[in-house]
Structures are given as structure tokens and as C-alpha cells.
PDB file of N, CA and C in Angstrom:
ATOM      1  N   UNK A   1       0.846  -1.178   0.000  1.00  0.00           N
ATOM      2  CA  UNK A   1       0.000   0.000   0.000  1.00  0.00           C
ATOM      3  C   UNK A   1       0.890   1.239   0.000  1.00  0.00           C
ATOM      4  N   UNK A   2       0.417   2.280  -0.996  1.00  0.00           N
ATOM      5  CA  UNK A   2       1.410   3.272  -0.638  1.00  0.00           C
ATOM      6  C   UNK A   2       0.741   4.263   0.326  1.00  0.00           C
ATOM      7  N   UNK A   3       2.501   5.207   1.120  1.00  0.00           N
ATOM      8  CA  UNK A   3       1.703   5.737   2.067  1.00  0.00           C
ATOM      9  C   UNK A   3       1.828   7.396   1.536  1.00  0.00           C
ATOM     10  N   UNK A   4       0.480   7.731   1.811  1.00  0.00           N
ATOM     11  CA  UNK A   4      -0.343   8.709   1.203  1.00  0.00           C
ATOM     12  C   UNK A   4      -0.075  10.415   2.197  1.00  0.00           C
ATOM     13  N   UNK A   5       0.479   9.874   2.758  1.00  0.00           N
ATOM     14  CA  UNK A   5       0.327  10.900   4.185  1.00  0.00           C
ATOM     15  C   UNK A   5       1.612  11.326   4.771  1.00  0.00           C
ATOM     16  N   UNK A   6       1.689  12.509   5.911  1.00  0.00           N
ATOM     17  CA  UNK A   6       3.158  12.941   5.863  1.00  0.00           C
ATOM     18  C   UNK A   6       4.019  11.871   6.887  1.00  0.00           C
ATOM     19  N   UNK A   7       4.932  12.106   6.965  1.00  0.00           N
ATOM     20  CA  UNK A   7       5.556  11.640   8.288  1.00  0.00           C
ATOM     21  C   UNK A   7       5.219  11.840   9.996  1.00  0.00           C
ATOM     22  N   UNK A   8       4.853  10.493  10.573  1.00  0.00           N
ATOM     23  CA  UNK A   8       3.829  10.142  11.168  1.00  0.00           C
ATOM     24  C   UNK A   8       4.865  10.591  13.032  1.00  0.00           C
ATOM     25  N   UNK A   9       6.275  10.928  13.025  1.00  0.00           N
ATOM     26  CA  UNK A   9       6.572  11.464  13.901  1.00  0.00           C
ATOM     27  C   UNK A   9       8.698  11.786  13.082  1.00  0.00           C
ATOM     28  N   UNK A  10       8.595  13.061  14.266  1.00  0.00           N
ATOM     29  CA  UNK A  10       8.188  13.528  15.700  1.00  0.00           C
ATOM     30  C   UNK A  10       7.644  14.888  15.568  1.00  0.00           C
ATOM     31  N   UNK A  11       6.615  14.652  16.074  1.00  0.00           N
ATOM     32  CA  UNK A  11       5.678  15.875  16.364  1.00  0.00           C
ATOM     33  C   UNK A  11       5.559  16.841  17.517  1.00  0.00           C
ATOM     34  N   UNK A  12       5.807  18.227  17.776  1.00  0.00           N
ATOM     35  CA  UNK A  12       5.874  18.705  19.099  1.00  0.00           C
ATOM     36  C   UNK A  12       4.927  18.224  19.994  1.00  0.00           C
ATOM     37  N   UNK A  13       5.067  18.045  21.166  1.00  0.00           N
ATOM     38  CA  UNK A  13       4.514  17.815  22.294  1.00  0.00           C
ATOM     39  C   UNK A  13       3.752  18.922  22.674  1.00  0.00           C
ATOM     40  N   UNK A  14       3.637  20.016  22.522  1.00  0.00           N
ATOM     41  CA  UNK A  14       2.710  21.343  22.360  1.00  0.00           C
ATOM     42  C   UNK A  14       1.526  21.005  22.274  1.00  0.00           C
ATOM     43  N   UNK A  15       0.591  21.274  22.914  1.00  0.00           N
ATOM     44  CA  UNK A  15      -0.683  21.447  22.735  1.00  0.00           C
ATOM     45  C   UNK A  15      -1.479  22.812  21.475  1.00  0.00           C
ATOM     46  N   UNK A  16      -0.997  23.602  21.315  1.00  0.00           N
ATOM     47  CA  UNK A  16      -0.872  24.196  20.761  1.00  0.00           C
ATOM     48  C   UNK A  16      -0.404  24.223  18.988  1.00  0.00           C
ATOM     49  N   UNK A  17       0.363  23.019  19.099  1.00  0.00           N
ATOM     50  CA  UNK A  17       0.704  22.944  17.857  1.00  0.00           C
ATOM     51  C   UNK A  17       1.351  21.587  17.259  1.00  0.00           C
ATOM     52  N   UNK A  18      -0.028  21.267  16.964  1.00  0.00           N
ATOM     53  CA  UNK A  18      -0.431  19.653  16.674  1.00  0.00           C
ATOM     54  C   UNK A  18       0.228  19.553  14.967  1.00  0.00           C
ATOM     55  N   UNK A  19       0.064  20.251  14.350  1.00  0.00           N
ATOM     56  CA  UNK A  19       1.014  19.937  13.191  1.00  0.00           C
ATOM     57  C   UNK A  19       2.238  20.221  13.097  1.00  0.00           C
ATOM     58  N   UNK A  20       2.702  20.556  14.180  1.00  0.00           N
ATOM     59  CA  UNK A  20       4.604  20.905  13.909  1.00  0.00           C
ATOM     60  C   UNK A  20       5.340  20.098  14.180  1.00  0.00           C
ATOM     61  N   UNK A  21       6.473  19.863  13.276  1.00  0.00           N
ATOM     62  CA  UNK A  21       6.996  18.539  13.496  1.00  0.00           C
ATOM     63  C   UNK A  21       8.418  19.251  14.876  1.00  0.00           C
ATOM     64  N   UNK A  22       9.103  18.583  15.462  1.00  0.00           N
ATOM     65  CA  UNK A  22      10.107  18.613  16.695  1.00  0.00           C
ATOM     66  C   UNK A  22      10.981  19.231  15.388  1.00  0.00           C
ATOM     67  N   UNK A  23      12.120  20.720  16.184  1.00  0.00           N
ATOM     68  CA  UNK A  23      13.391  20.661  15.167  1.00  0.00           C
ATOM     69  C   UNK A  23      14.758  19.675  15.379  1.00  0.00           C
ATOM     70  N   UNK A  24      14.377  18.770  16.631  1.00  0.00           N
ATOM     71  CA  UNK A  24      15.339  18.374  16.889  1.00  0.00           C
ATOM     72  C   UNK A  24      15.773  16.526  16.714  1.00  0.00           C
ATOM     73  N   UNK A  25      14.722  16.350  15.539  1.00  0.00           N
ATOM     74  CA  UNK A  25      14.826  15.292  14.810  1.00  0.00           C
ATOM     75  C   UNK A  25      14.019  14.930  13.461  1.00  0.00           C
ATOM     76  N   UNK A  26      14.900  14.254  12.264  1.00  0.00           N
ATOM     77  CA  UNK A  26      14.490  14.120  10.912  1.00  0.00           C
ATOM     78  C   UNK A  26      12.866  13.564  10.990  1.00  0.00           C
ATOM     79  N   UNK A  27      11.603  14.057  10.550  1.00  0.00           N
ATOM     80  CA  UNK A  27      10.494  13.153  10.246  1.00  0.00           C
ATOM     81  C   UNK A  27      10.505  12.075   9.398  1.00  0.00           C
ATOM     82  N   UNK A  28       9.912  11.215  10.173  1.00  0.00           N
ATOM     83  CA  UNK A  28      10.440   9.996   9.349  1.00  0.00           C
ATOM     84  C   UNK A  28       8.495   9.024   9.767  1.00  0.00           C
ATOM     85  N   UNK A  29       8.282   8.131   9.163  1.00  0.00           N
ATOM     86  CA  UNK A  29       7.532   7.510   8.865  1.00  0.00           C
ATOM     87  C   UNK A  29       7.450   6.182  10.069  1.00  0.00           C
ATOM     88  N   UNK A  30       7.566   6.340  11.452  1.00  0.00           N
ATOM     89  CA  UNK A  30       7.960   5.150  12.660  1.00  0.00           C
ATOM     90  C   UNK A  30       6.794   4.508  13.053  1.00  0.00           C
ATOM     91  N   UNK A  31       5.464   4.906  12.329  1.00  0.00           N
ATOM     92  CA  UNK A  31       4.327   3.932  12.258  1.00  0.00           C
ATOM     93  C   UNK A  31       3.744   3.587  11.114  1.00  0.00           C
ATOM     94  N   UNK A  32       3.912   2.264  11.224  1.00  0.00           N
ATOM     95  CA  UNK A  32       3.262   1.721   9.965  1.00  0.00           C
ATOM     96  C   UNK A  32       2.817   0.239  10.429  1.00  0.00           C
ATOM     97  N   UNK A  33       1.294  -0.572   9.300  1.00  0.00           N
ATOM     98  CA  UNK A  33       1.159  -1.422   9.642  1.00  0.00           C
ATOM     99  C   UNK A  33       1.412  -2.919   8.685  1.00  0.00           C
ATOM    100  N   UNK A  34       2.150  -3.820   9.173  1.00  0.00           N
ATOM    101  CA  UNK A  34       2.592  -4.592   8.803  1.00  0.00           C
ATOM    102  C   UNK A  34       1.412  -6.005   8.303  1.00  0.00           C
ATOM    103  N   UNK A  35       1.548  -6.615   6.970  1.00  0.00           N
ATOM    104  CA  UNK A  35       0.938  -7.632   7.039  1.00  0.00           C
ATOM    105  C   UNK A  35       1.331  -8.583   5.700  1.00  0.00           C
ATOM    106  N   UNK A  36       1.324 -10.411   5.941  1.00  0.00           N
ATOM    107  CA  UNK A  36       1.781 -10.806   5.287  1.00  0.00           C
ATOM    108  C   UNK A  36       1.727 -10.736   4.036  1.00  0.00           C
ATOM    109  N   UNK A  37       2.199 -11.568   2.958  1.00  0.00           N
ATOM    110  CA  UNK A  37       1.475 -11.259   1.570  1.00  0.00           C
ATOM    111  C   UNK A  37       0.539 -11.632   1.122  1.00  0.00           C
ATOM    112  N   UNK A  38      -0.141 -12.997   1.817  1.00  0.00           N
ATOM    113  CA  UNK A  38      -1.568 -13.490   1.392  1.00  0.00           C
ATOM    114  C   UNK A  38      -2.565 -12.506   2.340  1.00  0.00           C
ATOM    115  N   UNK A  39      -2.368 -11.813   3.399  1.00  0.00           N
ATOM    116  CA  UNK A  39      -3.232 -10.762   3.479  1.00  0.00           C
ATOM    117  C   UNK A  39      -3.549  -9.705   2.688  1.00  0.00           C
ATOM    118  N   UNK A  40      -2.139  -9.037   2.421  1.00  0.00           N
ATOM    119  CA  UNK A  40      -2.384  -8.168   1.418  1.00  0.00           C
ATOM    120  C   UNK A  40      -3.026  -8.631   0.272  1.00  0.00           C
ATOM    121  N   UNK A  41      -3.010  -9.500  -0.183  1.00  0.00           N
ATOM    122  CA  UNK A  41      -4.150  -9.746  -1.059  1.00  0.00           C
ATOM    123  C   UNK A  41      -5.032  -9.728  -1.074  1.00  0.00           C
ATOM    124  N   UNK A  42      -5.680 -10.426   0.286  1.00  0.00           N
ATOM    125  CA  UNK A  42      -6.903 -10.441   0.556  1.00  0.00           C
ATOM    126  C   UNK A  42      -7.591  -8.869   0.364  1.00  0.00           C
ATOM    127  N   UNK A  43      -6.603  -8.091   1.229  1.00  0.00           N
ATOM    128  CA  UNK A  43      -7.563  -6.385   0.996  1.00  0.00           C
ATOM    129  C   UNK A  43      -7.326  -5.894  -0.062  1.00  0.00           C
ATOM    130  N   UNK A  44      -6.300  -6.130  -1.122  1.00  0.00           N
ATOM    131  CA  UNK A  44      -6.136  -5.365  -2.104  1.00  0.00           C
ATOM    132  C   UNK A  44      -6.609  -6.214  -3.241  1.00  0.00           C
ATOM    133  N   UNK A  45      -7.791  -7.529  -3.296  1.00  0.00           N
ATOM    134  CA  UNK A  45      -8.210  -7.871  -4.241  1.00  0.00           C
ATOM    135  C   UNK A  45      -9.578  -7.571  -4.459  1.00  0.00           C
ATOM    136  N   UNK A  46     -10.163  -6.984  -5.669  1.00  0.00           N
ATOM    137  CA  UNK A  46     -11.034  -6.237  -5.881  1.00  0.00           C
ATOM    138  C   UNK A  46     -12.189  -7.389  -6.359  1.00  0.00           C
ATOM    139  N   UNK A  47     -13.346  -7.252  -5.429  1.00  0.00           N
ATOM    140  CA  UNK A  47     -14.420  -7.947  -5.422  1.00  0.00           C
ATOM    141  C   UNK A  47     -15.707  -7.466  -5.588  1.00  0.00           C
ATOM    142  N   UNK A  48     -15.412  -5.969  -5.661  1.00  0.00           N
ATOM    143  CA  UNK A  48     -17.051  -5.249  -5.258  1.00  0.00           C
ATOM    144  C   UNK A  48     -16.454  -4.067  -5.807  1.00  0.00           C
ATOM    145  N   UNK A  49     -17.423  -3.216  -6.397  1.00  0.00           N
ATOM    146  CA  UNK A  49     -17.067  -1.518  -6.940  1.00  0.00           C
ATOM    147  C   UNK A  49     -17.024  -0.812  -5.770  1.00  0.00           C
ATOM    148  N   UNK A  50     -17.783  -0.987  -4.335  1.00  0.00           N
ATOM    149  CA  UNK A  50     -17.563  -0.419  -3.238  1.00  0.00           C
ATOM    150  C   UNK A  50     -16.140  -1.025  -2.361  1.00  0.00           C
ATOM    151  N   UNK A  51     -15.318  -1.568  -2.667  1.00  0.00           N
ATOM    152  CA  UNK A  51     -14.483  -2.082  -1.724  1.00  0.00           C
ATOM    153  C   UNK A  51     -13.630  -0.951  -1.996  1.00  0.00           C
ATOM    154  N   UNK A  52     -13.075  -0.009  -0.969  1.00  0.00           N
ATOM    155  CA  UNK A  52     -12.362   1.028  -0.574  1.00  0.00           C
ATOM    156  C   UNK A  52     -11.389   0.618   0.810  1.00  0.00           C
ATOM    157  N   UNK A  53     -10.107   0.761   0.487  1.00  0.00           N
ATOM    158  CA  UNK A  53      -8.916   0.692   1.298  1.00  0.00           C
ATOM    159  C   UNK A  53      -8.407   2.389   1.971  1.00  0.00           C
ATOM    160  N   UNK A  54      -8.466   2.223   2.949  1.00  0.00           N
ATOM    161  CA  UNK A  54      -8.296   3.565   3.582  1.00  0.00           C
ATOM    162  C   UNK A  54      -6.679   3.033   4.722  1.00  0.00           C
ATOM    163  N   UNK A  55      -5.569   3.874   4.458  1.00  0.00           N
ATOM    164  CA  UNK A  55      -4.446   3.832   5.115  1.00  0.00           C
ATOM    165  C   UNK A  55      -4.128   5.579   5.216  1.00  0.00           C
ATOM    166  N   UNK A  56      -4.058   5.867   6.401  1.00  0.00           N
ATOM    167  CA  UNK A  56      -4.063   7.118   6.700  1.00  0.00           C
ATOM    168  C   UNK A  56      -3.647   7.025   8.570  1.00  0.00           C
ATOM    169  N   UNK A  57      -3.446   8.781   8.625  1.00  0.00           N
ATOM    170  CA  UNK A  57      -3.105   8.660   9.753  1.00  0.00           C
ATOM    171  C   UNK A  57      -4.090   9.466  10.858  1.00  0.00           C
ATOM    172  N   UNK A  58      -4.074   9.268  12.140  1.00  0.00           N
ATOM    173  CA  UNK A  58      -5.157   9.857  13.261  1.00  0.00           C
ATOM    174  C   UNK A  58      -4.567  10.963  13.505  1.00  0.00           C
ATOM    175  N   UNK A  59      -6.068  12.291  13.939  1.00  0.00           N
ATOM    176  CA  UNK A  59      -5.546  13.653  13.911  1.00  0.00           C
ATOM    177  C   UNK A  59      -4.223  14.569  13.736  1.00  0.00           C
ATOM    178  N   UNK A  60      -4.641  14.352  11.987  1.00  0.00           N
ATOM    179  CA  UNK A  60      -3.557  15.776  11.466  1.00  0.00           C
ATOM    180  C   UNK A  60      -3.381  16.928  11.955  1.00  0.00           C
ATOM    181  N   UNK A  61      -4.406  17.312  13.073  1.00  0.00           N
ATOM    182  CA  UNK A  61      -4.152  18.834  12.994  1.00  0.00           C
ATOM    183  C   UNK A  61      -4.475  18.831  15.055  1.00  0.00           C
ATOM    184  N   UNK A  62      -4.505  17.666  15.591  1.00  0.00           N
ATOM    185  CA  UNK A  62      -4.045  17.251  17.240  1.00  0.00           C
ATOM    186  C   UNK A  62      -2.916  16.872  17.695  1.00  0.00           C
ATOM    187  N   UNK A  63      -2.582  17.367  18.570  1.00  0.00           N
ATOM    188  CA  UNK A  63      -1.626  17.152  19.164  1.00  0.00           C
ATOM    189  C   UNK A  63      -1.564  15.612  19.956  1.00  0.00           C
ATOM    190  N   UNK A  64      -1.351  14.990  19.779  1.00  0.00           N
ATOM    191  CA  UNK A  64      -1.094  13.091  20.457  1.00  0.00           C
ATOM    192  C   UNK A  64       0.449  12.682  21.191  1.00  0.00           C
ATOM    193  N   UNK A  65       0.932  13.464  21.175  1.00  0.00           N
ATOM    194  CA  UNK A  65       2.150  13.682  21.759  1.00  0.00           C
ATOM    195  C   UNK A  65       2.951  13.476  20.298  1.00  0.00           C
ATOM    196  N   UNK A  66       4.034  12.867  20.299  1.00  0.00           N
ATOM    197  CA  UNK A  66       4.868  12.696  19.424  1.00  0.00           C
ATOM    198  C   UNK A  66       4.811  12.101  18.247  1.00  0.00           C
ATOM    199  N   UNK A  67       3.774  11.403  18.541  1.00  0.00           N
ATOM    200  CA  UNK A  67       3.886  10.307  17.030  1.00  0.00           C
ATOM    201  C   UNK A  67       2.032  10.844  16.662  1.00  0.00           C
ATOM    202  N   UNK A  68       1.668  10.110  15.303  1.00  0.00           N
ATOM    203  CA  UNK A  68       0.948  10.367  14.765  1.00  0.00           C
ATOM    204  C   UNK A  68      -0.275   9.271  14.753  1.00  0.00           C
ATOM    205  N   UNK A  69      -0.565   7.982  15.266  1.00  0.00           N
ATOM    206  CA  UNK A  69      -0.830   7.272  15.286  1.00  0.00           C
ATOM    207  C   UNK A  69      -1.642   6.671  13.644  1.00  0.00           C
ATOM    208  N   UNK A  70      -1.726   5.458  13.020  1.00  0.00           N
ATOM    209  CA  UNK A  70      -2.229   5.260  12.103  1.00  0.00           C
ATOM    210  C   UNK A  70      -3.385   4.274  11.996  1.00  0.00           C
ATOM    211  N   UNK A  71      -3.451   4.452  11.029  1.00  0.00           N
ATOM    212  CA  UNK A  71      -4.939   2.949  11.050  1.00  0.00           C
ATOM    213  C   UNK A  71      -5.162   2.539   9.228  1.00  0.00           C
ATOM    214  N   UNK A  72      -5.730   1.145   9.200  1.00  0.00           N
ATOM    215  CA  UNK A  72      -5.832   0.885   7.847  1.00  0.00           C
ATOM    216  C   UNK A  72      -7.348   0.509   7.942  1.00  0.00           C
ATOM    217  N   UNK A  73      -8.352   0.878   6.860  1.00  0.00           N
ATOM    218  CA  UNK A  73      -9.439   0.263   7.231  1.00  0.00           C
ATOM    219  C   UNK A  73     -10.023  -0.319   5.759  1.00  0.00           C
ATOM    220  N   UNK A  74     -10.642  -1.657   6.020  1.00  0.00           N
ATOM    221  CA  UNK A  74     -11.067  -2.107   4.555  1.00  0.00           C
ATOM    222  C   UNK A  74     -12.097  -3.309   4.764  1.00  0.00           C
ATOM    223  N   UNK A  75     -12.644  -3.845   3.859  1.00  0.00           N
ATOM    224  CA  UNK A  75     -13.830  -4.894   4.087  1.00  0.00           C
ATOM    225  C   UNK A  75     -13.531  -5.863   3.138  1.00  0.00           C
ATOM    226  N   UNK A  76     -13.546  -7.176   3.570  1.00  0.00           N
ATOM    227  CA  UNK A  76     -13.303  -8.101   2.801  1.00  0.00           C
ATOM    228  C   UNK A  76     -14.412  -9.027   3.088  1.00  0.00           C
ATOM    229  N   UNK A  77     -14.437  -9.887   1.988  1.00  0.00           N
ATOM    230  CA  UNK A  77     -16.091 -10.194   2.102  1.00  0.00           C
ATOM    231  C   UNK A  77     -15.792 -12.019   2.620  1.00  0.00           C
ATOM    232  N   UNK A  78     -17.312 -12.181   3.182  1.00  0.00           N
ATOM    233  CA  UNK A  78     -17.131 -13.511   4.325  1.00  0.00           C
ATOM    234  C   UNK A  78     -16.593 -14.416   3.335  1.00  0.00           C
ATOM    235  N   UNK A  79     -15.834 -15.517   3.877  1.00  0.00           N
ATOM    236  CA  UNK A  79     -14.863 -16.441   3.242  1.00  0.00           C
ATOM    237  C   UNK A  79     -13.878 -16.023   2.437  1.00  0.00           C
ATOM    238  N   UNK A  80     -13.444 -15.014   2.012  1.00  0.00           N
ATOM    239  CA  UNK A  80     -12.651 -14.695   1.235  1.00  0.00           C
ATOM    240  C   UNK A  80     -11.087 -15.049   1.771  1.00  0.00           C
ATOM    241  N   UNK A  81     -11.322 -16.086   2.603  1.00  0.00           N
ATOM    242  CA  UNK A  81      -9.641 -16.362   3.016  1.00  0.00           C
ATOM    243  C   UNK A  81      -9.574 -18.053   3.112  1.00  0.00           C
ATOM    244  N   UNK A  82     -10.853 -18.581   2.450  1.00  0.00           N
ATOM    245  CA  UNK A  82     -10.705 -19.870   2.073  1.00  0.00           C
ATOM    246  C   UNK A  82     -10.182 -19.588   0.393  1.00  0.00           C
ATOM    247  N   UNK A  83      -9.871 -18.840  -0.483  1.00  0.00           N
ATOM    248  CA  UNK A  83      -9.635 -18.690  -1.712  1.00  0.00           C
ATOM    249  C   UNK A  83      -8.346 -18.598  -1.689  1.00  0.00           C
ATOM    250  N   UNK A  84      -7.243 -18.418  -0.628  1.00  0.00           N
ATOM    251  CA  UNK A  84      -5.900 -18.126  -0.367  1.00  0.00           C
ATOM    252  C   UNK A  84      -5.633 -19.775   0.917  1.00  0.00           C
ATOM    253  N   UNK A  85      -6.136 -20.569   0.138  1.00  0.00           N
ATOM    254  CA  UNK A  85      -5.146 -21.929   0.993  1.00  0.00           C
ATOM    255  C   UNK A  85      -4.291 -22.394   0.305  1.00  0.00           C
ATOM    256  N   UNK A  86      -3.655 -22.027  -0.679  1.00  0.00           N
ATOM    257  CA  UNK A  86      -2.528 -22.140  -1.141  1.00  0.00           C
ATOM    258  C   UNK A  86      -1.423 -22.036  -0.260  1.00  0.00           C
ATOM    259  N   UNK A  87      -1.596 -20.875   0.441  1.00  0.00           N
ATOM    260  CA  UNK A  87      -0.765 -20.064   1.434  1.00  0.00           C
ATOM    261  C   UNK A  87      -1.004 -21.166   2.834  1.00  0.00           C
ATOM    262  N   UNK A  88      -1.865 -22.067   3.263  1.00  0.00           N
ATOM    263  CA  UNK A  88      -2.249 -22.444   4.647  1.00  0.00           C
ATOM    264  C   UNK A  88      -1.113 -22.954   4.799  1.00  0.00           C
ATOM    265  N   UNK A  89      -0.250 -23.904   4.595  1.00  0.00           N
ATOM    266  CA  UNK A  89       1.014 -24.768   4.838  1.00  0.00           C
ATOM    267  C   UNK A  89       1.863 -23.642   4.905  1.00  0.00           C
ATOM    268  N   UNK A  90       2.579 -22.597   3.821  1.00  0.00           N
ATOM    269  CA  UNK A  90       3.284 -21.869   4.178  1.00  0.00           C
ATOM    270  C   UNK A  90       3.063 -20.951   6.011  1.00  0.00           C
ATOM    271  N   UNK A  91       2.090 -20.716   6.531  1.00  0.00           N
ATOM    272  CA  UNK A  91       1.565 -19.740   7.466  1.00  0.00           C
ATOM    273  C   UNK A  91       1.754 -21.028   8.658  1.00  0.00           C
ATOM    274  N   UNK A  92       1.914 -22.239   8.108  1.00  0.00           N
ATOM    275  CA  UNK A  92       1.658 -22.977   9.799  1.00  0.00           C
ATOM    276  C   UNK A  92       2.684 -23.438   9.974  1.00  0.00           C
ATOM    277  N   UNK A  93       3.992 -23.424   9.220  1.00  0.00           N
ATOM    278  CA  UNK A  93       5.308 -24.228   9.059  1.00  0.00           C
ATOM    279  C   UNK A  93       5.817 -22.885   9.612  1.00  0.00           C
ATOM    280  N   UNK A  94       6.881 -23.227  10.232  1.00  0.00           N
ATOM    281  CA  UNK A  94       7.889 -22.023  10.617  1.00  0.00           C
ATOM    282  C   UNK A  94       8.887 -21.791   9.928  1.00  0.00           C
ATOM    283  N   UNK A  95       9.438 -20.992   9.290  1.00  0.00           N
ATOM    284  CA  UNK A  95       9.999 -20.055   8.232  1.00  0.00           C
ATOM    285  C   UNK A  95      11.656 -21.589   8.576  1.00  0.00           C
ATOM    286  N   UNK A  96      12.174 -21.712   9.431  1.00  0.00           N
ATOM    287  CA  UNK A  96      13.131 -22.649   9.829  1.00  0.00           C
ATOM    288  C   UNK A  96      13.443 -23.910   9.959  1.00  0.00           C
ATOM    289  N   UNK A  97      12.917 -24.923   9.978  1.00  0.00           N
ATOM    290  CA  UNK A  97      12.719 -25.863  10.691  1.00  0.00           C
ATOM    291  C   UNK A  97      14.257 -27.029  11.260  1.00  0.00           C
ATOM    292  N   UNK A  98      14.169 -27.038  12.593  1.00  0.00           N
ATOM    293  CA  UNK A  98      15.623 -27.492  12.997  1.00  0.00           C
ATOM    294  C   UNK A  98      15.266 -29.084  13.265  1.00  0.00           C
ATOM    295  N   UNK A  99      16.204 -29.570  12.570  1.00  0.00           N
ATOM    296  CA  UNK A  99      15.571 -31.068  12.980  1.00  0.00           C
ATOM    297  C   UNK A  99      16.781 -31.333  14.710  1.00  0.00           C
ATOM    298  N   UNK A 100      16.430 -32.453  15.041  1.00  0.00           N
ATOM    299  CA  UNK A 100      17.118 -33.149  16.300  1.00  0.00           C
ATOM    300  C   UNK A 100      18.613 -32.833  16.462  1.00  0.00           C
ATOM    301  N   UNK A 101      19.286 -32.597  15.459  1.00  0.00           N
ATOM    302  CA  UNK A 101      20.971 -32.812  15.764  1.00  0.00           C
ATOM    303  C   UNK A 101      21.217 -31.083  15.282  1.00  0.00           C
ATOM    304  N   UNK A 102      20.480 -30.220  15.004  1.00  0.00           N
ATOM    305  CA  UNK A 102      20.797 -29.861  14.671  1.00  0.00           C
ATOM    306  C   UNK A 102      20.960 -28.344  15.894  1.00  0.00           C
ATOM    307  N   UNK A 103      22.064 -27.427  15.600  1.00  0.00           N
ATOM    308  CA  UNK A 103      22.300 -26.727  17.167  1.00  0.00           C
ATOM    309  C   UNK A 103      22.413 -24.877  16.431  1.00  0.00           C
ATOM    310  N   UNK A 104      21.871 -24.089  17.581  1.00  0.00           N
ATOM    311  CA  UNK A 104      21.463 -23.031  17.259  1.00  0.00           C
ATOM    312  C   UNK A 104      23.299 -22.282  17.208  1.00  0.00           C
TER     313      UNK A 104
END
């Protein structure tokens, strides 16, 4: 998903002044939300003319202390994650697998 929005901290601690970023560090992007790739599919596969993906961030123009907090919001329709079991074995196996002799 691309992100649409500014850099999500550091933001003054000011009450007063909810959109100013701190001068005493680069804005940079330190919230974001993570998800595998058969999810991302799931929200970014188009099933309906109303299915709308919203990735954005909470009050642009409040003060929340430092960071910006974010949210992703989207609707995927019932069962639509029995169509991605391709993926079920990959998601239940662990990325490693150490057999008996073998040492960390």
C-alpha cells in the first residue's frame, strides 16, 4: 500500500501545535502497519465496486504527543480467506525448521 500521508513522527509535544513537526529530529515515517502477503491480497483484491482501502493517519491537525498514530481500514467479504489456501502450509510451518541434531 502506498503511504499517502506525511511523516507520522516527531511531532511537538505542544498542545498548541499539533502539526509541527520537533526541530530536533528528521520526520520519518515510525508507524506503519505490517501484514503478510496473502493478506495483502486479501484487501487489495477487488471484489465489489464499493471495496475502498483507507491507510491514513489519526488527527492531522491534534496534538497526540509525538507520534501520529495510524490505522488501515477495509472490508473483505465472508470467506474470502478460504480462496488463499494455497498459502495455509506456508503460514503454519515455521519459516526454519531445525531437525534433532541440529544446534542453534
Amino acid at each position: 500500500l502506498d503511504i499517502s500521508f506525511p511523516p507520522s513522527y516527531p511531532y511537538s509535544e505542544d498542545a498548541r501545535q499539533g502539526e509541527q513537526y520537533m526541530n530536533t529530529r528528521c520526520p520519518a515515517w515510525c508507524d506503519r502497519i505490517l501484514m503478510s502477503p496473502s493478506a495483502k491480497e486479501l484487501v487489495l483484491r477487488s471484489e465489489s465496486e464499493e471495496k475502498v482501502v483507507t491507510y491514513d493517519h489519526i488527527g492531522p491537525n491534534v496534538c497526540m504527543g509525538d507520534h501520529k498514530p495510524v490505522f488501515l481500514a477495509f472490508r473483505i467479504m465472508p470467506g474470502a480467506g478460504k480462496r488463499c489456501q494455497r498459502h495455509e502450509r506456508t503460514l503454519r510451518e515455521p519459516p526454519c525448521s531445525r531437525g534433532p541434531n541440529t544446534h542453534s
